[in-house]
C-alpha atoms as a PDB file:
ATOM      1  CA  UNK A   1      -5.824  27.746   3.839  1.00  0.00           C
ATOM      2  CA  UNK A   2      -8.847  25.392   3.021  1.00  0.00           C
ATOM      3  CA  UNK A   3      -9.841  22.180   5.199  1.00  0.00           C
ATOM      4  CA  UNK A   4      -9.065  19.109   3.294  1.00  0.00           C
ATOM      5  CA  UNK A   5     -10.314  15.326   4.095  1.00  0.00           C
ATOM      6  CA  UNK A   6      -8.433  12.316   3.551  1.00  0.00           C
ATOM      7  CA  UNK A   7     -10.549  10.856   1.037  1.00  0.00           C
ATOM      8  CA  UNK A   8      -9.141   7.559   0.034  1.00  0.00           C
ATOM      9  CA  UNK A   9      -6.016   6.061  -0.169  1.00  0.00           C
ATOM     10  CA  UNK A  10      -5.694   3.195  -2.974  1.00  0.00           C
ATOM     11  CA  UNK A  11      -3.120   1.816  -5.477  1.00  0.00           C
ATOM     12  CA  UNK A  12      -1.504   3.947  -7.775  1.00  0.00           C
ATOM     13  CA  UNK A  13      -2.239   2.897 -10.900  1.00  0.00           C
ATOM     14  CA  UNK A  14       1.284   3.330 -11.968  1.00  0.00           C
ATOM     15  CA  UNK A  15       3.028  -0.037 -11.071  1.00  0.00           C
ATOM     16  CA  UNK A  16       6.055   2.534 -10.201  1.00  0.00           C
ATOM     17  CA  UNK A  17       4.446   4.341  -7.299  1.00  0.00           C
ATOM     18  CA  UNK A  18       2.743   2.309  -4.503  1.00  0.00           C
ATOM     19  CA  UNK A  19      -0.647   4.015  -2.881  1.00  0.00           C
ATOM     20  CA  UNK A  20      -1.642   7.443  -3.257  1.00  0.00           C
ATOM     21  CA  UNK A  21      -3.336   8.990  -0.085  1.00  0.00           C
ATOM     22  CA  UNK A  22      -6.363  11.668  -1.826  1.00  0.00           C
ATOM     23  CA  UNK A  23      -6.502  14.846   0.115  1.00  0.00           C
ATOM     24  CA  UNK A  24     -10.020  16.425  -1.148  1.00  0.00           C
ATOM     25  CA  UNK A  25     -11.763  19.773  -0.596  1.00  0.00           C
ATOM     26  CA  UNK A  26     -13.997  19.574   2.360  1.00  0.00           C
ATOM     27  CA  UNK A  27     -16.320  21.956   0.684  1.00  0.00           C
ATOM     28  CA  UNK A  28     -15.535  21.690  -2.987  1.00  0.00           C
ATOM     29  CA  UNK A  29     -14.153  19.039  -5.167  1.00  0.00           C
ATOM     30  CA  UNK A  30     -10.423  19.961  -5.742  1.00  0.00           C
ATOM     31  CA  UNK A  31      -8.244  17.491  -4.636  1.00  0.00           C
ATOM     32  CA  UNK A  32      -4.729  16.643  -3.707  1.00  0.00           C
ATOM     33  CA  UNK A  33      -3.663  13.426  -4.803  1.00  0.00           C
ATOM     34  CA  UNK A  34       0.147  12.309  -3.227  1.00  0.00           C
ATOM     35  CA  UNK A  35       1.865   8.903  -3.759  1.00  0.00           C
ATOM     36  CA  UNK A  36       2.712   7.387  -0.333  1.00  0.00           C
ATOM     37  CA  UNK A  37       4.069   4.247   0.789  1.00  0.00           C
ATOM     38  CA  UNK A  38       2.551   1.347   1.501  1.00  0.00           C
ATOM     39  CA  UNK A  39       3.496   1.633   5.615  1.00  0.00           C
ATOM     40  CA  UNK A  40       2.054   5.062   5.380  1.00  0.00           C
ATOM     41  CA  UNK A  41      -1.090   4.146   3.666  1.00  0.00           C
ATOM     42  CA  UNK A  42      -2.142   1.095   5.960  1.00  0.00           C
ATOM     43  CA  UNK A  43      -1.363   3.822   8.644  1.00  0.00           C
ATOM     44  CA  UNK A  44      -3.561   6.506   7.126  1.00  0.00           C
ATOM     45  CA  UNK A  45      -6.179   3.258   6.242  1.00  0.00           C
ATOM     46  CA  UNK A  46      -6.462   1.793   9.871  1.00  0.00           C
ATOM     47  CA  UNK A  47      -6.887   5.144  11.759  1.00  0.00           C
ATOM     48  CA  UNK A  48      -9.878   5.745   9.221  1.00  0.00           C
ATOM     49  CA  UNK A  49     -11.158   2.424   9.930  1.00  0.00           C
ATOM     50  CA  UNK A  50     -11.084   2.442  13.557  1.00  0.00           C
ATOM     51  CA  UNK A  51      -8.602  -0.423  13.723  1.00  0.00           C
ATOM     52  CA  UNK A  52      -6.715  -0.621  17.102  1.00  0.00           C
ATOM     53  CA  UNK A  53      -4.139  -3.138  17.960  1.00  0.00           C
ATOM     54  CA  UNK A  54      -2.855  -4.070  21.504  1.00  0.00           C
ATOM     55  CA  UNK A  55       0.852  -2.689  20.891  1.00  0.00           C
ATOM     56  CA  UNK A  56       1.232   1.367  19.465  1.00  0.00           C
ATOM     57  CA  UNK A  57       2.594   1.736  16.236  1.00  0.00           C
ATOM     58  CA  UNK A  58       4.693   4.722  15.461  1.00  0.00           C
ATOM     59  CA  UNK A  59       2.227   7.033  14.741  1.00  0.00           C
ATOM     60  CA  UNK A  60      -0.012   5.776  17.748  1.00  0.00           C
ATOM     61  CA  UNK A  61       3.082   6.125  19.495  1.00  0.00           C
ATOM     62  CA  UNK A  62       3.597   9.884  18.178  1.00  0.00           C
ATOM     63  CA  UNK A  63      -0.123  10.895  19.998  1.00  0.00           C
ATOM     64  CA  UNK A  64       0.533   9.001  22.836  1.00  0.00           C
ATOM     65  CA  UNK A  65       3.661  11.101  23.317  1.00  0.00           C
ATOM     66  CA  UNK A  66       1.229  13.987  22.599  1.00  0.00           C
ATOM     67  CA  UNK A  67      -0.809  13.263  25.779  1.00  0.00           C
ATOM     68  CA  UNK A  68       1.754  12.448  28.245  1.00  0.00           C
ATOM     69  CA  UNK A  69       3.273  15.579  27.491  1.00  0.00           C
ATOM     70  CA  UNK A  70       0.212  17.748  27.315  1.00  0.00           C
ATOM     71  CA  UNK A  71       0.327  19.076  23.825  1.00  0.00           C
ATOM     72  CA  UNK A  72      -2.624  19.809  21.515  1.00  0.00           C
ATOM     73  CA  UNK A  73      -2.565  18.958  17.510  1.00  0.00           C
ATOM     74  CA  UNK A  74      -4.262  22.174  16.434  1.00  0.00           C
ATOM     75  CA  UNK A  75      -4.156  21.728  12.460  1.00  0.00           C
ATOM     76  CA  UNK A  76      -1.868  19.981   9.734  1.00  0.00           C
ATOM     77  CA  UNK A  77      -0.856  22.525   6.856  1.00  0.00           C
ATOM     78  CA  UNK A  78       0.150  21.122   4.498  1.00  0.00           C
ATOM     79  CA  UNK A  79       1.476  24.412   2.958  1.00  0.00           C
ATOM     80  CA  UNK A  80       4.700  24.085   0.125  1.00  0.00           C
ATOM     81  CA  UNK A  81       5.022  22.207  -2.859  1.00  0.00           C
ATOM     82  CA  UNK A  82       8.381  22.218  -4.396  1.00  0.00           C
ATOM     83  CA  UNK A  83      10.381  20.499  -6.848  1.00  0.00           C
ATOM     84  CA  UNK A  84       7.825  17.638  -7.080  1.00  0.00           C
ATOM     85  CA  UNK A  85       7.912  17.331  -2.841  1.00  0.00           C
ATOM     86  CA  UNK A  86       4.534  18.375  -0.504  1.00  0.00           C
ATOM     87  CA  UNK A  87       5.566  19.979   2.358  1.00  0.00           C
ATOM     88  CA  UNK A  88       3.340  19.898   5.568  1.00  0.00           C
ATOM     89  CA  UNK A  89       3.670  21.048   9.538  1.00  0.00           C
ATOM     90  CA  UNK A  90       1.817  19.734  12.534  1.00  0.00           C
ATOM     91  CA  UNK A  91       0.937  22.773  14.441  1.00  0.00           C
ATOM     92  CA  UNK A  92       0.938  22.092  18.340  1.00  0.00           C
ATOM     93  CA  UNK A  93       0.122  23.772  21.601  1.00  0.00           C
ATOM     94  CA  UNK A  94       1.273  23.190  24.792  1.00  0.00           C
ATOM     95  CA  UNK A  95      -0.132  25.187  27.237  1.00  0.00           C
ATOM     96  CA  UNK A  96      -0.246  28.675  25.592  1.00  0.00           C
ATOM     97  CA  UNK A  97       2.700  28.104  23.214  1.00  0.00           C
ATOM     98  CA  UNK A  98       1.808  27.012  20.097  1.00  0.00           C
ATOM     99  CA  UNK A  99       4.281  25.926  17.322  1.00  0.00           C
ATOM    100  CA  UNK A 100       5.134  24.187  14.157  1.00  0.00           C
ATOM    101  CA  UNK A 101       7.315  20.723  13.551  1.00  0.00           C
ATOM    102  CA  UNK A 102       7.918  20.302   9.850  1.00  0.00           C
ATOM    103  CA  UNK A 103       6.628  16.559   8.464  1.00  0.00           C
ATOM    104  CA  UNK A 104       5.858  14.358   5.436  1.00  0.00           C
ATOM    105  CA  UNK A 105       2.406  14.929   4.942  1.00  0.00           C
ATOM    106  CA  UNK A 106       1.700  11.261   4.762  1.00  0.00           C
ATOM    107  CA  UNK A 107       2.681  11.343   7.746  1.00  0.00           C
ATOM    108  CA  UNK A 108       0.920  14.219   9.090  1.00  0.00           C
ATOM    109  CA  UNK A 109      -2.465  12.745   7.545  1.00  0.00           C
ATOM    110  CA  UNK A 110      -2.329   9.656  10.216  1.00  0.00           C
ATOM    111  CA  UNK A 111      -1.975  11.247  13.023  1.00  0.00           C
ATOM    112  CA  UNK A 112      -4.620  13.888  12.302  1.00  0.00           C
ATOM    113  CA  UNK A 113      -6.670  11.532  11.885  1.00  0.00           C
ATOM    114  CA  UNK A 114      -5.931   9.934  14.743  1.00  0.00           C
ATOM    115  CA  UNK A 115      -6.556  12.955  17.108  1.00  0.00           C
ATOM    116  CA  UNK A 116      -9.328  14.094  14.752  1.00  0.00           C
ATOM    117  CA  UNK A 117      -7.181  17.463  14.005  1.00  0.00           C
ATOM    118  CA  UNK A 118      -8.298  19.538  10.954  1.00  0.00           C
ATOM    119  CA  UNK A 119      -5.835  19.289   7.636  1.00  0.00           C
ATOM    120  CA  UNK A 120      -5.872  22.616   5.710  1.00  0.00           C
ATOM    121  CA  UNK A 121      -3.994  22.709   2.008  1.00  0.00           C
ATOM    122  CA  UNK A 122      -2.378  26.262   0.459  1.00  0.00           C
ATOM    123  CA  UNK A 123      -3.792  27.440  -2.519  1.00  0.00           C
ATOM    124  CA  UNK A 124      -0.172  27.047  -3.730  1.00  0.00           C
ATOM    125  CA  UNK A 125      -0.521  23.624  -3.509  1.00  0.00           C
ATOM    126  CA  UNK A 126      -3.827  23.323  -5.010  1.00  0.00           C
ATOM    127  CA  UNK A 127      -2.306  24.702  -7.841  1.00  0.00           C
ATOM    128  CA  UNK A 128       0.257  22.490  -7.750  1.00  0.00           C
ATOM    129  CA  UNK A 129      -1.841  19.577  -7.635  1.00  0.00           C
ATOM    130  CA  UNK A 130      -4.145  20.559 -10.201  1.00  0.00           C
ATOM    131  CA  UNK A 131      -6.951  17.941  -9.758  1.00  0.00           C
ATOM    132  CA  UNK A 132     -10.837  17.273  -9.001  1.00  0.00           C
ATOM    133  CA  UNK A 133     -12.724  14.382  -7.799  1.00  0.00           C
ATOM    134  CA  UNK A 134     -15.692  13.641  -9.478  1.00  0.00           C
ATOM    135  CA  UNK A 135     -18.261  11.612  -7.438  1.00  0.00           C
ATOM    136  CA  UNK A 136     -20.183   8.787  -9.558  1.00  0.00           C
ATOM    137  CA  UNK A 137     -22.569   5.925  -8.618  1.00  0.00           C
ATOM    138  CA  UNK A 138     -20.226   3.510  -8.365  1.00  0.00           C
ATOM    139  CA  UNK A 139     -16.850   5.227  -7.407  1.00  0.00           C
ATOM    140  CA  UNK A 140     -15.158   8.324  -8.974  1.00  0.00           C
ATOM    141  CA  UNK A 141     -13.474   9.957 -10.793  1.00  0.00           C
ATOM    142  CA  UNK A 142      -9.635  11.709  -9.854  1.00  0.00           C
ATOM    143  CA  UNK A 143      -9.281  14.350 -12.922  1.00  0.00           C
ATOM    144  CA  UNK A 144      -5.986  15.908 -13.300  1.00  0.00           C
ATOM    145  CA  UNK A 145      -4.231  18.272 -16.024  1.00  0.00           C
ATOM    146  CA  UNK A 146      -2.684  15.182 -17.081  1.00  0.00           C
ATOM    147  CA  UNK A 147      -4.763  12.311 -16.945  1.00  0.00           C
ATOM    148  CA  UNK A 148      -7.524  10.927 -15.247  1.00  0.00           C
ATOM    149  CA  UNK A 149      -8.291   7.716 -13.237  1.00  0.00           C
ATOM    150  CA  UNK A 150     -11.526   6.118 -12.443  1.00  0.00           C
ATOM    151  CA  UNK A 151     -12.015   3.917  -9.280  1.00  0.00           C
ATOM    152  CA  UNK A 152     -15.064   1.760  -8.544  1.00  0.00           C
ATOM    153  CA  UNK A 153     -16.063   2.075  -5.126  1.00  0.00           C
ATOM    154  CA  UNK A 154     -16.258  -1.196  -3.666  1.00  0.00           C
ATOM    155  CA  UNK A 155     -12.960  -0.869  -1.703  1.00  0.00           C
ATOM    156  CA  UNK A 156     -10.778   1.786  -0.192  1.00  0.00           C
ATOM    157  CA  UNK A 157      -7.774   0.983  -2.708  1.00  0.00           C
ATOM    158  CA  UNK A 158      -6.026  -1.520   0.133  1.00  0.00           C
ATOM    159  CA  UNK A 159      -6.699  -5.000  -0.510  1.00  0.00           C
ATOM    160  CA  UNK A 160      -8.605  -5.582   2.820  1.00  0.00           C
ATOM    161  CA  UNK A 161      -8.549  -9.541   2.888  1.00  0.00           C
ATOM    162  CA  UNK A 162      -4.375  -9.151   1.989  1.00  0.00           C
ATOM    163  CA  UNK A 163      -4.730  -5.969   5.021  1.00  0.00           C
ATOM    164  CA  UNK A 164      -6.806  -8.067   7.470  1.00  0.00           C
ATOM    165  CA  UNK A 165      -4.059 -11.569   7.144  1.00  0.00           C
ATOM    166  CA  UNK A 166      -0.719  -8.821   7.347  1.00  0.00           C
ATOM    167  CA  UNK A 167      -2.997  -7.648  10.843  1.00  0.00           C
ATOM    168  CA  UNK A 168      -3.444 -10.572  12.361  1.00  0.00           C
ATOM    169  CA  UNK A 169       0.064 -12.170  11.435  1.00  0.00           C
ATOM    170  CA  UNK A 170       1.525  -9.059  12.989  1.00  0.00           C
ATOM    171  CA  UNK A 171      -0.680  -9.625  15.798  1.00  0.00           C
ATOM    172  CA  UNK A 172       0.413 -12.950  16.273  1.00  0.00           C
ATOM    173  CA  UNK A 173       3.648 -11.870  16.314  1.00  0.00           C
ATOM    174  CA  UNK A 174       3.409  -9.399  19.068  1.00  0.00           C
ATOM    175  CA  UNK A 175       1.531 -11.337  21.522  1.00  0.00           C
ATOM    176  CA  UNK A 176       4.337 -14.004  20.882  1.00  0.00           C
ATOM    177  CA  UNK A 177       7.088 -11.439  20.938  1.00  0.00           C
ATOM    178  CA  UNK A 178       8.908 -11.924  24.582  1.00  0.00           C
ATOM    179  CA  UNK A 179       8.464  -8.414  25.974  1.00  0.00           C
ATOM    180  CA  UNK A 180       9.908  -8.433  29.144  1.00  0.00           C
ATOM    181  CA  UNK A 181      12.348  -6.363  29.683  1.00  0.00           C
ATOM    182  CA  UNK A 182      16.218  -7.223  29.902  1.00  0.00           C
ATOM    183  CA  UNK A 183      17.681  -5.852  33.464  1.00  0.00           C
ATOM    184  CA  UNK A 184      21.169  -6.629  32.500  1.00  0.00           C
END
């Protein structure tokens, strides 16, 4: 296994397939690009940025559940690719058990970056993935067996004025939102 970084997430350029999180060597410059939806990607985007709102969302929720129960995230492998489909695990420990829950790895990429947990890849699904970043002056470069895609560097692929407005309308509506609880 070799440690990967989440390196961007942006728009697919593919009007077809919403954002694309890019997993990239942490010593190297393979790279594991995976399409991911948009919920996932503003997930993945505000952990990176440091963005905290009053109220959890899920995968706030997920590490919160982490603490009050003691358990660890050690690592995210993301370890399988098959039939077009990454296949990840968080790997836990609580107390000295440690053990494996199966996850999307979109997924799996926000909460380690929440915690600050490691992500390793498989050379299996290097392979499968087949692609370098290039790093240029004013972006880069995502080269794949396929095709290739350059990005200019000015954003982080989510449109942040379009981010910022969904943020605050969502934060209007929670600190409107009624939350007291029904005792009927």
């Amino acid at each position: 296994m070799t440690e990967v970084t989440v390196f961007r997430v942006w728009l697919n350029p593919r009007p077809d397939q919403g954002y694309v999180v890019i997993f990239k060597e942490a010593e190297g410059d393979r790279a594991i690009p995976m399409a991911i939806g948009v919920h996932e990607a503003r997930a993945i985007q505000m952990a990176m940025d440091g963005i905290v709102i009053e109220r959890p969302l899920t995968h706030d929720l997920f590490v919160n559940i982490l603490d009050e129960l003691d358990t660890e995230l050690l690592r995210v492998e993301i370890a399988k690719y098959r039939d077009g489909t990454y296949y990840a695990d968080l790997v836990l420990q609580r107390g000295s058990e440690t053990f494996s829950v199966d996850a999307r790895p979109s997924d799996c990429a926000a909460i380690a970056v929440r915690c600050g947990a490691p992500i390793l890849a498989s050379e299996e699904v290097f392979q499968a993935a087949d692609a370098r970043v290039i790093q240029e002056e004013d972006g880069f470069t995502l080269v794949s067996g396929v095709e290739s895609h350059t990005v200019e560097d000015h954003a982080s692929g989510i449109d942040e004025d379009e981010s910022q407005g969904d943020l605050e309308a969502f934060r209007r509506i929670i600190t409107d939102a009624d939350l007291e609880e029904d005792d009927s």
